[in-house]
C-alpha atoms as a PDB file:
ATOM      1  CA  UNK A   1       0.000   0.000   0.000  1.00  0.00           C
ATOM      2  CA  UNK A   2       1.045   3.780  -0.891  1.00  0.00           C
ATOM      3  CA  UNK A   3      -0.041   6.711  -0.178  1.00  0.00           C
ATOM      4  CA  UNK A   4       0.413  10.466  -1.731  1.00  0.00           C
ATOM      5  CA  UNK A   5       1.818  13.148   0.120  1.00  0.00           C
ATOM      6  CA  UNK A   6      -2.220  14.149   0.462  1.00  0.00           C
ATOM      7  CA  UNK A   7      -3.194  11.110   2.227  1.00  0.00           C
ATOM      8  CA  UNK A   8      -0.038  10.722   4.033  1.00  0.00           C
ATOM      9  CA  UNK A   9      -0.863  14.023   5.429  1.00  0.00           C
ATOM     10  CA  UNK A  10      -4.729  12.690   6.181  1.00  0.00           C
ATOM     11  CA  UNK A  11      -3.503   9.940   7.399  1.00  0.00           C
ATOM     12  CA  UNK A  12      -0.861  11.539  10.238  1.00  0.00           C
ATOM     13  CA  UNK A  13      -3.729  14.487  10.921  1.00  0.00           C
ATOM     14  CA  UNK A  14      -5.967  10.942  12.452  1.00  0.00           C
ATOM     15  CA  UNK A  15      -3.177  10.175  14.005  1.00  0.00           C
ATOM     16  CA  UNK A  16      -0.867   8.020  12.235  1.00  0.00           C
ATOM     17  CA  UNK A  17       2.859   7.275  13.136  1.00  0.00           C
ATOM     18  CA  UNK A  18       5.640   8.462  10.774  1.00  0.00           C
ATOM     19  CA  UNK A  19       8.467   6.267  10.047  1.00  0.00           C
ATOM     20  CA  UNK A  20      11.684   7.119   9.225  1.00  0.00           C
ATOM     21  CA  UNK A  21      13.634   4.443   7.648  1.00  0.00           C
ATOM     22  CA  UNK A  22      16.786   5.907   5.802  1.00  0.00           C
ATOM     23  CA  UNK A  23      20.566   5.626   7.325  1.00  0.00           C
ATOM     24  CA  UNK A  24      21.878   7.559   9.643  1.00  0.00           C
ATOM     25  CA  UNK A  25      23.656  10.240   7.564  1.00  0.00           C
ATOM     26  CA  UNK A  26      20.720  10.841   5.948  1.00  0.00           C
ATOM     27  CA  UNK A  27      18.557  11.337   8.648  1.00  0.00           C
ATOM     28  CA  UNK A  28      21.437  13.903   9.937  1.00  0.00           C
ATOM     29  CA  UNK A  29      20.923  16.201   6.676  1.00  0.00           C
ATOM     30  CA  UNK A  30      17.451  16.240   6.816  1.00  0.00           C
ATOM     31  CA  UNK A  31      13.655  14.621   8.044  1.00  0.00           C
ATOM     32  CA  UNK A  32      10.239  14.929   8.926  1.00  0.00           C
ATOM     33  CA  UNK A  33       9.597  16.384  12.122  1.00  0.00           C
ATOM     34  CA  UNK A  34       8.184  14.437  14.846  1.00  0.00           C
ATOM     35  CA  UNK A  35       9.287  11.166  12.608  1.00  0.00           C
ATOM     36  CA  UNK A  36      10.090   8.066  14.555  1.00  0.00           C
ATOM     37  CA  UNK A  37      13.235   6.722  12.938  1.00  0.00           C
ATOM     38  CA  UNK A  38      14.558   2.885  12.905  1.00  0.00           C
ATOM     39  CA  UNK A  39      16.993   2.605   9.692  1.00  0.00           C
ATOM     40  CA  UNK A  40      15.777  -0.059   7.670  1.00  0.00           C
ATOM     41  CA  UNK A  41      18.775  -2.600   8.696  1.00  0.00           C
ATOM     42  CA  UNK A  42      17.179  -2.833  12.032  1.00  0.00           C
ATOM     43  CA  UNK A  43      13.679  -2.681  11.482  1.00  0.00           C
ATOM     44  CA  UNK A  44      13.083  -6.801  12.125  1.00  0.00           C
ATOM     45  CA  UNK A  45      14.079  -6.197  15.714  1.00  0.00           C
ATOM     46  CA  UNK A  46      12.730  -2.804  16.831  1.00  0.00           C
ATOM     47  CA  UNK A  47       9.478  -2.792  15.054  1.00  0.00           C
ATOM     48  CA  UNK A  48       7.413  -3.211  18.570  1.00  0.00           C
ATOM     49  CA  UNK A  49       9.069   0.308  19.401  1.00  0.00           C
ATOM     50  CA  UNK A  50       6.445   1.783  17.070  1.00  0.00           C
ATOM     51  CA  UNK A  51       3.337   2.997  19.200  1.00  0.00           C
ATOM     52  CA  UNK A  52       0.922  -0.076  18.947  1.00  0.00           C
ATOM     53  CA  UNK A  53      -2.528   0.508  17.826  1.00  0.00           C
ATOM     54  CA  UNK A  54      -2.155   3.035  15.179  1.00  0.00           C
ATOM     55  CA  UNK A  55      -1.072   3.265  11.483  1.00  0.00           C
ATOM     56  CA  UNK A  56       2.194   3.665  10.221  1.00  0.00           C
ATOM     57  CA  UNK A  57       3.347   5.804   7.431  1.00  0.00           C
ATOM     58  CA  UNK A  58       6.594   4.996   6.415  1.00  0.00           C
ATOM     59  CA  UNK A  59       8.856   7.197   4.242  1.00  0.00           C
ATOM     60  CA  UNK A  60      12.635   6.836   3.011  1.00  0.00           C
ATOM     61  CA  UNK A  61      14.355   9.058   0.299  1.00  0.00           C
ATOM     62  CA  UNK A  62      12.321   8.166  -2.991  1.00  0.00           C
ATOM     63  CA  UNK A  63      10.092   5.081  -1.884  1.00  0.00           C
ATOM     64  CA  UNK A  64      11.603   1.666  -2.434  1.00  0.00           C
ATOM     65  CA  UNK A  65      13.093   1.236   1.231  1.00  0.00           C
ATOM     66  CA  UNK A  66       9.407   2.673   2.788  1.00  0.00           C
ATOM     67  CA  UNK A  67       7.718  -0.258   0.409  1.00  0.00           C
ATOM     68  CA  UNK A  68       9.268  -2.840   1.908  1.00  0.00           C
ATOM     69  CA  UNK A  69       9.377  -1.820   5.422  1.00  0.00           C
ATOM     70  CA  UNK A  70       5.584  -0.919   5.312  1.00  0.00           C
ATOM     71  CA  UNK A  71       5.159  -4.791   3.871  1.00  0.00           C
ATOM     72  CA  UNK A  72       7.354  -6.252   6.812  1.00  0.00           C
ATOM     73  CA  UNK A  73       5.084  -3.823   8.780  1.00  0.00           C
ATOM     74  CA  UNK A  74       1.980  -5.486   7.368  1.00  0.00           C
ATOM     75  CA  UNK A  75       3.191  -8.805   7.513  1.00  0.00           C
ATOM     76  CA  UNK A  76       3.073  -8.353  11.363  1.00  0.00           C
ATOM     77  CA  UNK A  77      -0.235  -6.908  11.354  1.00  0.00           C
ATOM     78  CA  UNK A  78       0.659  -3.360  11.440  1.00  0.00           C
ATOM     79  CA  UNK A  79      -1.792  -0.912   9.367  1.00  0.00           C
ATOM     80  CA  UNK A  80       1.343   0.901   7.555  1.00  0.00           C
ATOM     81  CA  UNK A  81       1.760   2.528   3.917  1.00  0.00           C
ATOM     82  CA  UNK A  82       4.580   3.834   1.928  1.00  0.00           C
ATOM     83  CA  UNK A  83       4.890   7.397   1.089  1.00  0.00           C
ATOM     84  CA  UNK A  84       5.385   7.549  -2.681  1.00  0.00           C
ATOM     85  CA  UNK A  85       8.226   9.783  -3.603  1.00  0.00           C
ATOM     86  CA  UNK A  86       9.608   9.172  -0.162  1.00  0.00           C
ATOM     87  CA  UNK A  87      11.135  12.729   1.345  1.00  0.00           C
ATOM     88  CA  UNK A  88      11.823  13.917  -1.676  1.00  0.00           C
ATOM     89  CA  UNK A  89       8.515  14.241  -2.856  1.00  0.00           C
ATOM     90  CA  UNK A  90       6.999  15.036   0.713  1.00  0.00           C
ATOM     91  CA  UNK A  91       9.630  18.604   0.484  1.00  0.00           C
ATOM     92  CA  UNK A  92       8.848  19.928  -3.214  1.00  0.00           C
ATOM     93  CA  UNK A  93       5.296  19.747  -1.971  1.00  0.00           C
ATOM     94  CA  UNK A  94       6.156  22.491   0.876  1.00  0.00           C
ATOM     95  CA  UNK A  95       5.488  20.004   3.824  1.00  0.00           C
ATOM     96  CA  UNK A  96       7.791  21.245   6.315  1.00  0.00           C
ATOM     97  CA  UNK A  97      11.797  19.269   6.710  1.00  0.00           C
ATOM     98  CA  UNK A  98      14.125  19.657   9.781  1.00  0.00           C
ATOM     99  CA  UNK A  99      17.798  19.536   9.745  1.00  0.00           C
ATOM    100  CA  UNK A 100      19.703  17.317  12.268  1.00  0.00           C
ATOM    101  CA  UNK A 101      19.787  13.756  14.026  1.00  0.00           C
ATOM    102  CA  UNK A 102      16.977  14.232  16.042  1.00  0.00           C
ATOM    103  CA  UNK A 103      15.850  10.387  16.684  1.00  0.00           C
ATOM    104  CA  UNK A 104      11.765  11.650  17.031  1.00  0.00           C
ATOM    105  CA  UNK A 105       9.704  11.674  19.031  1.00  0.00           C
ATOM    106  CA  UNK A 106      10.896   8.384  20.437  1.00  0.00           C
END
């Protein structure tokens, strides 16, 4: 499952968890605020750290990273989507970026 940066945006204004899943360095040179992040290589064991009972949206650079980590997601009975266009696209359409390591909100 995918979602625009229109429904992401529904999606995280019901409440949704955002996922980070990119490496560290770049995570460091940009993100979403208030993003949980858990690189991709790790996912399989810190997946429960993700706040239970609510969807996931899960973004990476362009998409392909998110796609699969929102399947593994899904495979464990996790509601969770992919944003298409991953950060990229989520920045040219205004939605607001942070600079720095910041883990999240977690």
């Amino acid at each position: 499952m995918e979602l625009d940066v229109d429904r992401a945006r529904s999606w995280i204004g019901r409440g949704a968890t955002l996922l980070d899943v990119r490496d560290p360095k770049e995570r460091a040179a940009r993100h979403i605020p208030n993003s949980f992040w858990i690189p991709v290589t790790e996912l399989s064991r810190r997946w429960r750290e993700l706040p239970a009972g609510v969807p996931v949206v899960v973004y990476c650079s362009a998409g392909s990273r998110s796609f699969r980590a929102s399947k593994y997601l899904r495979e464990r009975g996790r509601a969770a989507a992919a944003l298409v266009g991953g950060l990229s696209a989520w920045a040219a359409s205004g939605e607001p970026v942070e600079v720095g390591s910041q883990s999240g909100p977690n």
